[in-house]
N, C-alpha and C. Protein backbone atom coordinates (compact mmCIF):
# COMPACT_ATOMS: atom_id res chain seq x y z
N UNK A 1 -0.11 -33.14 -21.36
CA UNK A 1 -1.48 -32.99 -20.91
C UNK A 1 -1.90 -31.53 -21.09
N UNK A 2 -2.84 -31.43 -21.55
CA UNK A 2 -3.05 -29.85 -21.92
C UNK A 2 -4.03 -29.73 -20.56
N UNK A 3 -3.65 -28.32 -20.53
CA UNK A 3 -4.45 -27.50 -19.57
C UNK A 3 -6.22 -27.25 -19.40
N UNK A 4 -6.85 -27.01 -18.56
CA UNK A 4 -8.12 -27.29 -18.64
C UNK A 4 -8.53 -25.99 -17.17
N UNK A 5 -9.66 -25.96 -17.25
CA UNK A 5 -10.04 -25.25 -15.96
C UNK A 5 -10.82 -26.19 -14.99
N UNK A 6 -10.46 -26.03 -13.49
CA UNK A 6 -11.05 -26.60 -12.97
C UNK A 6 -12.18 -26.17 -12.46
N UNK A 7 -12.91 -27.21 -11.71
CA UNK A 7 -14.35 -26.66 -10.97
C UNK A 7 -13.75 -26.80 -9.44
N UNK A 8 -14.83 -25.88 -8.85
CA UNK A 8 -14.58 -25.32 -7.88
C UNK A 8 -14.13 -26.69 -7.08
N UNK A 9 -15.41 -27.46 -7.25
CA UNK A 9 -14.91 -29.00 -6.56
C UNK A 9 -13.22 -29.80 -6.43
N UNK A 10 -12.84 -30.06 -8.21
CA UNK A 10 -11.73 -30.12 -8.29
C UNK A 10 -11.10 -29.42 -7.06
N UNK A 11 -11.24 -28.19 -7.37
CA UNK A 11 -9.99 -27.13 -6.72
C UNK A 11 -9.93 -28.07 -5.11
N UNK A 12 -11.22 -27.88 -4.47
CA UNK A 12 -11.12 -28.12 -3.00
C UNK A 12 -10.54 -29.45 -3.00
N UNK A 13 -10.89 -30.71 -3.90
CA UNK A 13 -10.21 -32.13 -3.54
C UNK A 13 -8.76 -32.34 -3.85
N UNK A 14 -8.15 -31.01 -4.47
CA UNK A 14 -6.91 -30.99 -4.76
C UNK A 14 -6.05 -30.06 -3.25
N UNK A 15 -6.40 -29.71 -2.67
CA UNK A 15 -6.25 -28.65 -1.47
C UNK A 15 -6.09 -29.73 -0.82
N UNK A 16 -6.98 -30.60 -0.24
CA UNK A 16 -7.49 -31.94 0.72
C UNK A 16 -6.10 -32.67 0.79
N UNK A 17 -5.78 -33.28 -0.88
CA UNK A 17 -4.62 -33.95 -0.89
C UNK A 17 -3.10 -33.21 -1.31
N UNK A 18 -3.39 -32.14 -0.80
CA UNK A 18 -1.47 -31.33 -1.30
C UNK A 18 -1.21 -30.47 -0.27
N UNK A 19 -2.14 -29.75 0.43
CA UNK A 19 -2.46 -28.61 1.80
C UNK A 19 -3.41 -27.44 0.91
N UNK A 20 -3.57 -26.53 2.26
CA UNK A 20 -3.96 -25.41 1.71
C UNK A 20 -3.35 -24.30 1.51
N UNK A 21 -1.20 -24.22 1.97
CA UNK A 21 -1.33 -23.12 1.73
C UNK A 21 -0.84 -22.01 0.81
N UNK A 22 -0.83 -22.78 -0.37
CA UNK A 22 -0.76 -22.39 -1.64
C UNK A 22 -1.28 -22.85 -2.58
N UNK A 23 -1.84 -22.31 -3.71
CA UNK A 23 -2.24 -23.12 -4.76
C UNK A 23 -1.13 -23.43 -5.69
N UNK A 24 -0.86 -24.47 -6.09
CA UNK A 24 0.01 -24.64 -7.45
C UNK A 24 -0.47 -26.19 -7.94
N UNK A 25 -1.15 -25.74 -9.27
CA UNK A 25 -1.12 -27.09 -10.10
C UNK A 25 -1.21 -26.39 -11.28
N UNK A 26 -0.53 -27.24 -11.56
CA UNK A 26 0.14 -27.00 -13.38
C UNK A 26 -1.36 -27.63 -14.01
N UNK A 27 -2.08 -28.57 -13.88
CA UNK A 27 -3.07 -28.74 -15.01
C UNK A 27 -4.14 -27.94 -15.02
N UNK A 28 -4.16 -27.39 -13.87
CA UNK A 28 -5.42 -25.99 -13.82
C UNK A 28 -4.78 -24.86 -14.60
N UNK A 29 -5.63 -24.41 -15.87
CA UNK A 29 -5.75 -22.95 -16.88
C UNK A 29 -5.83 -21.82 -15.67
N UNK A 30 -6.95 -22.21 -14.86
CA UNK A 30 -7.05 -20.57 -13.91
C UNK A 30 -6.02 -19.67 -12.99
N UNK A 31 -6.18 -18.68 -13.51
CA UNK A 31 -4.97 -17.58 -13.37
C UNK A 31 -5.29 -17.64 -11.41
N UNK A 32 -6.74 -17.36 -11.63
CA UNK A 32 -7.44 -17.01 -9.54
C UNK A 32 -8.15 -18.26 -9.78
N UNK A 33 -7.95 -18.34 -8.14
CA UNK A 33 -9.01 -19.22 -7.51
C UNK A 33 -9.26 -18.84 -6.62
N UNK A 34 -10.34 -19.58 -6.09
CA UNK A 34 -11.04 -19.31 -4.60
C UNK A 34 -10.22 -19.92 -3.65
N UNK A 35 -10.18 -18.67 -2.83
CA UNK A 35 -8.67 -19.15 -1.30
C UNK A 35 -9.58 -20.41 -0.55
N UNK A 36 -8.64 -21.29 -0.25
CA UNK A 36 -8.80 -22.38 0.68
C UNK A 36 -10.15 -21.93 2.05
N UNK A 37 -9.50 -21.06 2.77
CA UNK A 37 -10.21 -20.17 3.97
C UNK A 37 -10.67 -18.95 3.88
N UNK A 38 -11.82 -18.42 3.97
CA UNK A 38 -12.27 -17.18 3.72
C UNK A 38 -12.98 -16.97 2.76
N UNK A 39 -12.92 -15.79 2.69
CA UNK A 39 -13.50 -15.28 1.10
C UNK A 39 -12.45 -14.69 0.25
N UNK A 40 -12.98 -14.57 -0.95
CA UNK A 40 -11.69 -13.84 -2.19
C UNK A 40 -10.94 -15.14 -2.70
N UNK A 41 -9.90 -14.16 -3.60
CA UNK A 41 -9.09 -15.19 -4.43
C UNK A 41 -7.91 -15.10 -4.54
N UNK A 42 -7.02 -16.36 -4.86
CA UNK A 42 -5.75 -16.52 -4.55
C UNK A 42 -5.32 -16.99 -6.35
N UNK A 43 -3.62 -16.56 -6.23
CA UNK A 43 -3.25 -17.01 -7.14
C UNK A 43 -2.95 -18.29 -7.43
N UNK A 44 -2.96 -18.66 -8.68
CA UNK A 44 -2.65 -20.77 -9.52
C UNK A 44 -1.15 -20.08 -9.33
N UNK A 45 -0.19 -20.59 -8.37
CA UNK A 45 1.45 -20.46 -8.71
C UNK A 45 2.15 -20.84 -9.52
N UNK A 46 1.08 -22.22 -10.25
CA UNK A 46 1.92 -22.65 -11.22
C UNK A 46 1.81 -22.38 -12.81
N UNK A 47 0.98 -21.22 -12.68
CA UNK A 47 0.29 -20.46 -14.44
C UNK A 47 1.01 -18.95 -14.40
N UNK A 48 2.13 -19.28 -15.34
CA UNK A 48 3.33 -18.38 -15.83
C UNK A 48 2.61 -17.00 -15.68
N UNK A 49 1.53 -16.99 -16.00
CA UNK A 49 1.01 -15.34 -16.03
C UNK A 49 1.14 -15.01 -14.67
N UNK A 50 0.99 -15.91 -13.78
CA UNK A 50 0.86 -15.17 -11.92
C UNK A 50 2.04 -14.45 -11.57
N UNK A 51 3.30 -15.04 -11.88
CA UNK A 51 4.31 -14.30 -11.94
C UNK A 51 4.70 -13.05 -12.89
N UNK A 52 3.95 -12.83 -14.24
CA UNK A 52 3.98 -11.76 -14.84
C UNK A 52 3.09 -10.58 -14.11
N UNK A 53 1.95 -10.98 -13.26
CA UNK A 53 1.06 -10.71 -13.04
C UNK A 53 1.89 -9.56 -11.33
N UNK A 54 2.62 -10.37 -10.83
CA UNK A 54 2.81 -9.75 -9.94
C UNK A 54 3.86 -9.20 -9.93
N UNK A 55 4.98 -9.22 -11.01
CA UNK A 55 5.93 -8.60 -11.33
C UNK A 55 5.38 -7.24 -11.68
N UNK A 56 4.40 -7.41 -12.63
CA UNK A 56 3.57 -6.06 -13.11
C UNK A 56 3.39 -5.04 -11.98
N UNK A 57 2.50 -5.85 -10.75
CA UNK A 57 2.54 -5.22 -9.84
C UNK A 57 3.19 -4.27 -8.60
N UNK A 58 4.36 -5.63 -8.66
CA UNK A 58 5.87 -4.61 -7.97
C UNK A 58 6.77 -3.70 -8.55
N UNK A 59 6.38 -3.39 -10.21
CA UNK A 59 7.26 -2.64 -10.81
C UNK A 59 6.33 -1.13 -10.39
């Protein structure tokens, strides 16, 4: 299944049925999303760059 971006909608009906307190789905392209609670954005755990992304950061 190739990758795709989701809409914001998606995002929230996927939260509903998995929790909120992480994001990880492999068929969502988006690196950020919009956090469950609040404002700002959280990382897709399951898009290989998030982990390059924060490795970058702790080096």
């Amino acid at each position: 299944m190739d990758k795709r971006k989701w809409s914001n909608k998606e995002i929230e009906e996927f939260r509903k049925r998995n929790g909120k307190f992480a994001y990880y789905n492999k068929e969502d392209a988006y690196l950020f999303v919009p956090k469950a609670l609040g404002f700002g954005w959280t990382l897709n755990w399951a898009n290989p760059r998030s982990w390059l992304f924060i490795f970058l950061i702790l080096e």
